[in-house]
PDB file of N, CA and C in Angstrom:
ATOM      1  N   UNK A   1       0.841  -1.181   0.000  1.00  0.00           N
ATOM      2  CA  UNK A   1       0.000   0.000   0.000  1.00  0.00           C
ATOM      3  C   UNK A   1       0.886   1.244   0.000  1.00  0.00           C
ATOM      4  N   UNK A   2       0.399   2.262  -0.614  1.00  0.00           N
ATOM      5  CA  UNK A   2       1.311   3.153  -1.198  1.00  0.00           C
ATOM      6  C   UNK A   2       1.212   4.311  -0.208  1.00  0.00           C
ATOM      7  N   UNK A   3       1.703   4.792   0.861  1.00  0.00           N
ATOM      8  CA  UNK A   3       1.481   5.979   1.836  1.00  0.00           C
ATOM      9  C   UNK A   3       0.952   7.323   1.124  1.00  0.00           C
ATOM     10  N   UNK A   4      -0.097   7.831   1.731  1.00  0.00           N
ATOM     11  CA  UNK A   4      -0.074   9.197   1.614  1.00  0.00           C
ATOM     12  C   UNK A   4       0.851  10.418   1.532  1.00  0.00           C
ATOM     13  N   UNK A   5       1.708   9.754   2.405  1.00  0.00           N
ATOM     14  CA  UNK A   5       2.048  11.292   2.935  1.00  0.00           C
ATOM     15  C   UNK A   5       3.623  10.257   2.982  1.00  0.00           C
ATOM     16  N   UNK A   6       5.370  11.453   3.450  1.00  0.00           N
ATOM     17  CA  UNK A   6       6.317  10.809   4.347  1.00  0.00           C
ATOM     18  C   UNK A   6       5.996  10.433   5.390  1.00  0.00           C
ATOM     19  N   UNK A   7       5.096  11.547   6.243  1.00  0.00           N
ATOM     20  CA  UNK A   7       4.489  11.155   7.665  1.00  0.00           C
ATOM     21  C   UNK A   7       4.229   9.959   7.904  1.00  0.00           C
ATOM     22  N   UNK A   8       3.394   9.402   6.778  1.00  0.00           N
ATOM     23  CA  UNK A   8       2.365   8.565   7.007  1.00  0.00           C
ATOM     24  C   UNK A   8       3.588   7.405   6.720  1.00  0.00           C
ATOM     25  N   UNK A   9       4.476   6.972   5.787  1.00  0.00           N
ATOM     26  CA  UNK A   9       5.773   5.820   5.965  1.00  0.00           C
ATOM     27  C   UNK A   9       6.295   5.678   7.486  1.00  0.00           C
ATOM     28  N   UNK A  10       6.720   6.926   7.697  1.00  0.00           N
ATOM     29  CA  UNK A  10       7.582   7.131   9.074  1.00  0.00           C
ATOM     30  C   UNK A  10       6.290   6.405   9.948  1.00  0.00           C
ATOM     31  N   UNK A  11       5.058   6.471   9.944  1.00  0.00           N
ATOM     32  CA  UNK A  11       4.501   6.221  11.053  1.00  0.00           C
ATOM     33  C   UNK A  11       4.374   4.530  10.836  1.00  0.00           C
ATOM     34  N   UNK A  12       4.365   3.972   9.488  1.00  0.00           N
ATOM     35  CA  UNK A  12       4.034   2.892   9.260  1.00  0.00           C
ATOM     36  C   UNK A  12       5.459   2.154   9.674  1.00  0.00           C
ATOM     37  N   UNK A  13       6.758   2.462   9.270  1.00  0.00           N
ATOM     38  CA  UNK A  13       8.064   2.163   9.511  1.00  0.00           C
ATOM     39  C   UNK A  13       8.042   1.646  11.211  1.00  0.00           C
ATOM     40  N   UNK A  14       7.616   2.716  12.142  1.00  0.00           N
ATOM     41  CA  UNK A  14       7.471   2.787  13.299  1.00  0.00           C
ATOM     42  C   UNK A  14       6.439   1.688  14.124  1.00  0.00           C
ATOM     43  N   UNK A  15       5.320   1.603  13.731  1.00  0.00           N
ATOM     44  CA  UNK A  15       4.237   0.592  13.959  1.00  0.00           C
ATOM     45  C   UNK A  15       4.803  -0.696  13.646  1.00  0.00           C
ATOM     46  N   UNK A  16       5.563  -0.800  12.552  1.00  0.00           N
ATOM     47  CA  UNK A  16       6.118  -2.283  11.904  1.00  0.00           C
ATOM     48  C   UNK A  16       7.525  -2.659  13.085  1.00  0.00           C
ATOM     49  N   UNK A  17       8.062  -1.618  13.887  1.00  0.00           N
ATOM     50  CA  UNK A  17       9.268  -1.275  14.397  1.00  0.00           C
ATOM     51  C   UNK A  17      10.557  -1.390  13.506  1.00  0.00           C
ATOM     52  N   UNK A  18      10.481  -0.782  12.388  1.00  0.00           N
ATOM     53  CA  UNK A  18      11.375  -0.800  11.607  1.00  0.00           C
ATOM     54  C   UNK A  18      11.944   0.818  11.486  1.00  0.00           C
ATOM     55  N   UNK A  19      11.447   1.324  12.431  1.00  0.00           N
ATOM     56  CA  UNK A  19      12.395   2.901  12.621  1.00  0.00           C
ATOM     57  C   UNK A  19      12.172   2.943  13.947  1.00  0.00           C
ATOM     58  N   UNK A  20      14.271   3.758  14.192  1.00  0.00           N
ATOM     59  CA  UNK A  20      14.581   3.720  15.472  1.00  0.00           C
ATOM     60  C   UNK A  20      14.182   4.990  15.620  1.00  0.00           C
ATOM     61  N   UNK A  21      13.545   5.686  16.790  1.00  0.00           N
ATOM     62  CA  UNK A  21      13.004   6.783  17.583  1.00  0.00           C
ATOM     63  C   UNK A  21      14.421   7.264  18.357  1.00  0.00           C
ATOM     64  N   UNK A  22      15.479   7.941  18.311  1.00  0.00           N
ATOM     65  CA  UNK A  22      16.300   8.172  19.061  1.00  0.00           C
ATOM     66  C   UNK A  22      15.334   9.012  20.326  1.00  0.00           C
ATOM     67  N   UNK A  23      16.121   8.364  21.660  1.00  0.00           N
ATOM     68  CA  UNK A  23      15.536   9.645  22.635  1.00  0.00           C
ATOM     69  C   UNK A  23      16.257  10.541  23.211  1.00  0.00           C
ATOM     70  N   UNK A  24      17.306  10.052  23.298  1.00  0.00           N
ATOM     71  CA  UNK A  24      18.490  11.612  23.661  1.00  0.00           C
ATOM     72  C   UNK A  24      18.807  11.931  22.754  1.00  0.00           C
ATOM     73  N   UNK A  25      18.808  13.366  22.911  1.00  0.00           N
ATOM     74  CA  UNK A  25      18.980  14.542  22.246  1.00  0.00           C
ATOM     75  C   UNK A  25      20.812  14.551  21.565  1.00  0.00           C
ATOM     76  N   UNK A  26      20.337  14.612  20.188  1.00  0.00           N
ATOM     77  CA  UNK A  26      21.429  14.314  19.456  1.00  0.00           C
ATOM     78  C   UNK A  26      21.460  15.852  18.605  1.00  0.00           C
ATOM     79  N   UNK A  27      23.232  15.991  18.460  1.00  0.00           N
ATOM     80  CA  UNK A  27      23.762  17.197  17.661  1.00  0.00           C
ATOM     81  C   UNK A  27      23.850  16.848  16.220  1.00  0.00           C
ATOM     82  N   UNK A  28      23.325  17.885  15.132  1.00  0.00           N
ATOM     83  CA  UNK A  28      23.250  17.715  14.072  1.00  0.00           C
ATOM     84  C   UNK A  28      24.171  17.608  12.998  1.00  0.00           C
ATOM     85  N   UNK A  29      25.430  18.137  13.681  1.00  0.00           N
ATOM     86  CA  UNK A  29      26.702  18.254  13.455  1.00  0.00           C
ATOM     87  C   UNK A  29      27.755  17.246  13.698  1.00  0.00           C
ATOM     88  N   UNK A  30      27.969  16.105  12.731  1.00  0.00           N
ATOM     89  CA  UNK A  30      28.769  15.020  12.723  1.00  0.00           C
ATOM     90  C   UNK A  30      27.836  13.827  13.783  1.00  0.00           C
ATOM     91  N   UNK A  31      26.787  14.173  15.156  1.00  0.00           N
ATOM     92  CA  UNK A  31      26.499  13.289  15.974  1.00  0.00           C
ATOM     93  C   UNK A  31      25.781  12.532  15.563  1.00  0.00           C
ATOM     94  N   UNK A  32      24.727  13.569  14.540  1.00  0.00           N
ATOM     95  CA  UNK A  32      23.791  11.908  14.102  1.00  0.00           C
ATOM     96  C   UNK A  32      24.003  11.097  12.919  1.00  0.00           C
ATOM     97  N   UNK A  33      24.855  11.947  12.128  1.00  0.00           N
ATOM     98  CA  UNK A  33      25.496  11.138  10.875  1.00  0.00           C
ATOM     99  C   UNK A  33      26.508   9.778  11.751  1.00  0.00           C
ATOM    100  N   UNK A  34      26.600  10.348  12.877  1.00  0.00           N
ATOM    101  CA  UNK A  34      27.550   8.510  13.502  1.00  0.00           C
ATOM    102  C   UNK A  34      26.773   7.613  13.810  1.00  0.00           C
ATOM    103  N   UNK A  35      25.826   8.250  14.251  1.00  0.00           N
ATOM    104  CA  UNK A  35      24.552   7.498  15.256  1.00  0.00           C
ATOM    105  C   UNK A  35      23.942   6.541  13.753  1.00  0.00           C
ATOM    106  N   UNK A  36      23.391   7.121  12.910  1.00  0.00           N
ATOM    107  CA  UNK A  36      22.810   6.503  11.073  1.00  0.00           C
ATOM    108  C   UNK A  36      24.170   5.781  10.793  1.00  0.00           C
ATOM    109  N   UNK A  37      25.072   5.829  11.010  1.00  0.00           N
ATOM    110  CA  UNK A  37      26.412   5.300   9.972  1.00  0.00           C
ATOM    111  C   UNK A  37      26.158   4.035  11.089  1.00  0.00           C
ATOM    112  N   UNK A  38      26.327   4.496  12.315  1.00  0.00           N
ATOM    113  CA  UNK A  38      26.448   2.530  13.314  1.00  0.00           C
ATOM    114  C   UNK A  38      25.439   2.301  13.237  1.00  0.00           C
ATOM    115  N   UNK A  39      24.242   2.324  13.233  1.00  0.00           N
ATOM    116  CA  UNK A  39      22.640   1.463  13.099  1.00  0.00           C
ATOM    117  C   UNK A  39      23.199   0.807  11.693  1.00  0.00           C
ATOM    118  N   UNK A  40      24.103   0.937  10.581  1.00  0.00           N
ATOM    119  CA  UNK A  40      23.931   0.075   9.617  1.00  0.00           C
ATOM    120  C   UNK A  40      22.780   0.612   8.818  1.00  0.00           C
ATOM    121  N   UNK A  41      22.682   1.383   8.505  1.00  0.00           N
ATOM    122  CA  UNK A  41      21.034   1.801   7.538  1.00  0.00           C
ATOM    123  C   UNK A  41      19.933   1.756   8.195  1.00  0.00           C
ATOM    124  N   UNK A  42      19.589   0.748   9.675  1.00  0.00           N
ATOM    125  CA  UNK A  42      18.359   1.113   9.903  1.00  0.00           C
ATOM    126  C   UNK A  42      17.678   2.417   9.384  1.00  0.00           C
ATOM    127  N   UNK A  43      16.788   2.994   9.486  1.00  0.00           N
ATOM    128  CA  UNK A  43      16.143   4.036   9.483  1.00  0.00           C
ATOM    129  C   UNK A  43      15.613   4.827  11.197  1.00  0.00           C
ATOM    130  N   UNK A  44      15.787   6.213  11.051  1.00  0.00           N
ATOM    131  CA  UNK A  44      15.902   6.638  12.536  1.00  0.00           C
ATOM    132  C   UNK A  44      15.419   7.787  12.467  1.00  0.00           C
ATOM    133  N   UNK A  45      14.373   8.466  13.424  1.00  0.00           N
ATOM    134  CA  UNK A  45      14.101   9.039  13.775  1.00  0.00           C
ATOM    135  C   UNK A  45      14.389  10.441  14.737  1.00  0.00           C
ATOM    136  N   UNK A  46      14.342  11.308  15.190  1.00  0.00           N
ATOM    137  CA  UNK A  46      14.442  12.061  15.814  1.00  0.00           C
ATOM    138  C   UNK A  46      14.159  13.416  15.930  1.00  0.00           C
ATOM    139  N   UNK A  47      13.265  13.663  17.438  1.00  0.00           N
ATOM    140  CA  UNK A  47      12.987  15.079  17.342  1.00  0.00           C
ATOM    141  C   UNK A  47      13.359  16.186  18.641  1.00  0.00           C
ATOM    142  N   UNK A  48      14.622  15.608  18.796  1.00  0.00           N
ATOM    143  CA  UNK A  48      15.583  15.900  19.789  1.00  0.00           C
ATOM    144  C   UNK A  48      16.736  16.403  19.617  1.00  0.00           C
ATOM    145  N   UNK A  49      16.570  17.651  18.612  1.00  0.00           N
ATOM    146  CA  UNK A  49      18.193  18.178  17.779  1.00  0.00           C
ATOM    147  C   UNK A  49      18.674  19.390  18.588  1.00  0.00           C
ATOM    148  N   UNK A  50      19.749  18.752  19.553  1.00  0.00           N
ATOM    149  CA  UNK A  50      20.428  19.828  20.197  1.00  0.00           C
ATOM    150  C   UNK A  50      20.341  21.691  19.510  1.00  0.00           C
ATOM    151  N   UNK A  51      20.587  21.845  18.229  1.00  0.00           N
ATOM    152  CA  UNK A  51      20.956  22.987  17.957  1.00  0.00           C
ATOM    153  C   UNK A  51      19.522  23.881  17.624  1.00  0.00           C
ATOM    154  N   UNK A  52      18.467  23.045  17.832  1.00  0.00           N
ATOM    155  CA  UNK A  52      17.210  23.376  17.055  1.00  0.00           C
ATOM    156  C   UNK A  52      15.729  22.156  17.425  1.00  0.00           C
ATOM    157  N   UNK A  53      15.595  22.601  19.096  1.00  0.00           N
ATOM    158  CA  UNK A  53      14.141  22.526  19.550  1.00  0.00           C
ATOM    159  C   UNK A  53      13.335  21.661  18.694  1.00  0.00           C
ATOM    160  N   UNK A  54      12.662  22.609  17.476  1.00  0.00           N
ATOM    161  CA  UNK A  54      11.500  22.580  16.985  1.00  0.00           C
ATOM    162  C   UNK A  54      11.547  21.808  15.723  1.00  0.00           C
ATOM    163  N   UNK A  55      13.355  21.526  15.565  1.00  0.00           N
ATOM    164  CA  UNK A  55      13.692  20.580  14.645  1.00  0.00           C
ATOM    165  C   UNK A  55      13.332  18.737  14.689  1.00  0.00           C
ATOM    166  N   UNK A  56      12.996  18.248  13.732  1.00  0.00           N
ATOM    167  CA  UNK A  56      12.697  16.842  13.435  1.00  0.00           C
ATOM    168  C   UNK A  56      13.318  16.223  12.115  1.00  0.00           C
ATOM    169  N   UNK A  57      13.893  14.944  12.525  1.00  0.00           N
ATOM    170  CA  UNK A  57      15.169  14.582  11.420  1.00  0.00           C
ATOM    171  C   UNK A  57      14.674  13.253  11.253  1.00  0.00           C
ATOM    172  N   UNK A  58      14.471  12.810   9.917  1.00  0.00           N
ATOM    173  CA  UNK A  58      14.745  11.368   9.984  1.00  0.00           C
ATOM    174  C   UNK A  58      15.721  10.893   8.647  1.00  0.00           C
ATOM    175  N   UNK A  59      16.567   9.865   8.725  1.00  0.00           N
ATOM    176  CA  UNK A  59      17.430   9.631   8.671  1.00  0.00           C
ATOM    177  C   UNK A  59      17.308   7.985   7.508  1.00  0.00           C
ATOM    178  N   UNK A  60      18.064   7.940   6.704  1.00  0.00           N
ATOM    179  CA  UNK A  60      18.451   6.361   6.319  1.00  0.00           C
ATOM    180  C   UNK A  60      17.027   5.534   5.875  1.00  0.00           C
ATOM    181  N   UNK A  61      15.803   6.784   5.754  1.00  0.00           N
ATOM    182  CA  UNK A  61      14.251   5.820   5.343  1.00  0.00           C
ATOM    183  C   UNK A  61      14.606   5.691   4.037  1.00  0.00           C
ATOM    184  N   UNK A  62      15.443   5.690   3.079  1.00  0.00           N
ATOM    185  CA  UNK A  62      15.304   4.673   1.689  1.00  0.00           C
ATOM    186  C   UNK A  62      16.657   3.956   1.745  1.00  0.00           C
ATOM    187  N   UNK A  63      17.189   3.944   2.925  1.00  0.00           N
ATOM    188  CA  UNK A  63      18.628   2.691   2.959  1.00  0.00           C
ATOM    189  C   UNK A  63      18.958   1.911   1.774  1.00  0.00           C
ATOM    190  N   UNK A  64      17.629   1.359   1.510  1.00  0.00           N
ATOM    191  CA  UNK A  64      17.923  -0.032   1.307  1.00  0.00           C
ATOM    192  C   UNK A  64      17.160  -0.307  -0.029  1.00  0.00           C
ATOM    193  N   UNK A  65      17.036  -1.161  -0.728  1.00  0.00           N
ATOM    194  CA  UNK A  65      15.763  -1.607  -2.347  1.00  0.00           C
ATOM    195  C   UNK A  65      14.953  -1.669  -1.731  1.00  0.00           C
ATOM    196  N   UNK A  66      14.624  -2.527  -0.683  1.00  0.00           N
ATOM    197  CA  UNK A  66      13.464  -3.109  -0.090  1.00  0.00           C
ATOM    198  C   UNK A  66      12.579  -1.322   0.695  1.00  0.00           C
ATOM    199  N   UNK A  67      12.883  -0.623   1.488  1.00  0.00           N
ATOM    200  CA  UNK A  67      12.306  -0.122   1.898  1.00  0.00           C
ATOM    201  C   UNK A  67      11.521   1.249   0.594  1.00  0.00           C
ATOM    202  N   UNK A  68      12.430   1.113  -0.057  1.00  0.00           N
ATOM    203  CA  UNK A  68      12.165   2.441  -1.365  1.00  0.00           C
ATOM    204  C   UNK A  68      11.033   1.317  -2.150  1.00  0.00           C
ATOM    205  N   UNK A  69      11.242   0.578  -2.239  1.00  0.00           N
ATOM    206  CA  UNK A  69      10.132  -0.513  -2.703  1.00  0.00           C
ATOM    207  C   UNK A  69       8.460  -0.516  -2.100  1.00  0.00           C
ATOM    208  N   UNK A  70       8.726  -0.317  -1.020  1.00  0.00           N
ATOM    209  CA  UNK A  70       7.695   0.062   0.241  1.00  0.00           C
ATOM    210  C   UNK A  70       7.267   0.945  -0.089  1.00  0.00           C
ATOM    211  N   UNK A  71       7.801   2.203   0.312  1.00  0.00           N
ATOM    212  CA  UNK A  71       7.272   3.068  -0.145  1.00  0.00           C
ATOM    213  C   UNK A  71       6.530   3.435  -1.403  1.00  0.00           C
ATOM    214  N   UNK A  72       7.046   2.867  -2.643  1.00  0.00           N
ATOM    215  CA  UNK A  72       6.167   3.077  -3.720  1.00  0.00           C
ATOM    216  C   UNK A  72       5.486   1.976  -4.167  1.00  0.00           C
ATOM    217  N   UNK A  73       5.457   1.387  -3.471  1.00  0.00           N
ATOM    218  CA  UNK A  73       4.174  -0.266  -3.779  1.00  0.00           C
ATOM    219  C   UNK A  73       4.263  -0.445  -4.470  1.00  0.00           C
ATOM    220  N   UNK A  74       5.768  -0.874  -4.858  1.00  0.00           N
ATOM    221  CA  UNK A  74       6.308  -1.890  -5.572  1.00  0.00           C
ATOM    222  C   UNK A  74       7.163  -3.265  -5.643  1.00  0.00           C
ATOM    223  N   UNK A  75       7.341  -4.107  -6.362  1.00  0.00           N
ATOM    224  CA  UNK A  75       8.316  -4.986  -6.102  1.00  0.00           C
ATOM    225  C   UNK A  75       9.479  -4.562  -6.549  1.00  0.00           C
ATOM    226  N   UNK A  76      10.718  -5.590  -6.055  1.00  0.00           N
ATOM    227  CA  UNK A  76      11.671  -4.987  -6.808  1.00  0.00           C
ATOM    228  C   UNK A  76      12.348  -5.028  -8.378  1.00  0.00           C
ATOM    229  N   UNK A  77      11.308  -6.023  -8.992  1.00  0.00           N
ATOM    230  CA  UNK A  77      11.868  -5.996 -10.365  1.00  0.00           C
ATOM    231  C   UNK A  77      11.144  -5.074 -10.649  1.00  0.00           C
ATOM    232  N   UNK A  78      10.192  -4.204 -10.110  1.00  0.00           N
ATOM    233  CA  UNK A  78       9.283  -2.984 -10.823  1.00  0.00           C
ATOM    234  C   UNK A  78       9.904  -1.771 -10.492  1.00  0.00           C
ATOM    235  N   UNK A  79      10.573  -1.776  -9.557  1.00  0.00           N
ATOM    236  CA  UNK A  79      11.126  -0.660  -9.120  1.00  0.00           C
ATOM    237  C   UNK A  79      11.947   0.639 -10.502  1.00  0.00           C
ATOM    238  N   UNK A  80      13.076  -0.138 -10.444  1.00  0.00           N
ATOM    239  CA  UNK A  80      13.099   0.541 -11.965  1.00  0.00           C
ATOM    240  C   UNK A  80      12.773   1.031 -13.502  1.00  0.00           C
ATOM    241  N   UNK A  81      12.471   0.395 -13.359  1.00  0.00           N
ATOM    242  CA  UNK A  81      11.234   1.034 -14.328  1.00  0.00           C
ATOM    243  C   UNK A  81      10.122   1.734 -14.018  1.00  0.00           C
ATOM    244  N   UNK A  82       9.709   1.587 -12.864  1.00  0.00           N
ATOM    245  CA  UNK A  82       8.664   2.538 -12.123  1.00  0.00           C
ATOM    246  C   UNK A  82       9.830   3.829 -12.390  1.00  0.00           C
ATOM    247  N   UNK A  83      10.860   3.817 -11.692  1.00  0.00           N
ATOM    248  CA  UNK A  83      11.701   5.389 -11.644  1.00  0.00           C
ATOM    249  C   UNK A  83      11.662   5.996 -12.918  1.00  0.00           C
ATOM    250  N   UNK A  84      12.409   4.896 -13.802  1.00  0.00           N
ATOM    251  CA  UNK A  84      13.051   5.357 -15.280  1.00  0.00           C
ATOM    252  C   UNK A  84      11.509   6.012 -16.213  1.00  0.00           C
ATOM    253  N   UNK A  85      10.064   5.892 -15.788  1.00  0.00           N
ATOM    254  CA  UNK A  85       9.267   5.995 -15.847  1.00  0.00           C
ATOM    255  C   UNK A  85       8.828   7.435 -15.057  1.00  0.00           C
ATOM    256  N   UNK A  86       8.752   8.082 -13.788  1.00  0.00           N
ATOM    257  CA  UNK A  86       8.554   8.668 -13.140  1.00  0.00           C
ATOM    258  C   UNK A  86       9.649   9.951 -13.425  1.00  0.00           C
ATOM    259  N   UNK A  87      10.952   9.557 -14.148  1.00  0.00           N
ATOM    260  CA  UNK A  87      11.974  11.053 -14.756  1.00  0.00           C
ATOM    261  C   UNK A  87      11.761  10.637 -15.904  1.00  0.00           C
ATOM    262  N   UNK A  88      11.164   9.969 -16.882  1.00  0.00           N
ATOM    263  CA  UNK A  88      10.407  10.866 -18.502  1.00  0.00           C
ATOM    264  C   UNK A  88       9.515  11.584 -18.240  1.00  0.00           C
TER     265      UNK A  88
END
């Protein structure tokens, strides 16, 4: 099923527990690019950005074939051609 919205992935990612929610407050500056580089691609969340309150980051949601696949409700032999299709 094809999401509405990013919101609406991130929330589905989350329900499935396939996105990490960081809860301490992470710096935007080199901290969470380490934090995404050691999860390995998980996909991650966060709305705890030291430099910026009101800021919300998420991180590593098309990692992978499989999750960009998700998102556009597709398989993966459709995938490309869905794209190569979507930039004509």
């Amino acid at each position: 099923m094809i999401p509405n919205s990013f919101r609406d992935f991130l929330e589905r990612l989350r329900k499935e527990g396939k996105l990490l929610e960081l809860k301490k407050p992470v710096s935007k500056h080199l901290e969470l690019a380490g934090v995404a580089a050691a999860l390995d691609g998980k996909p991650i969340f966060s709305d705890k950005i030291k430099e910026n309150p009101h800021a919300r980051i998420a991180g590593n949601v098309f990692s992978t074939r499989e999750l960009v696949c998700e998102y556009f409700g597709c398989g993966k032999n459709e995938l490309i051609p869905k794209l190569i299709n979507a930039i004509n």
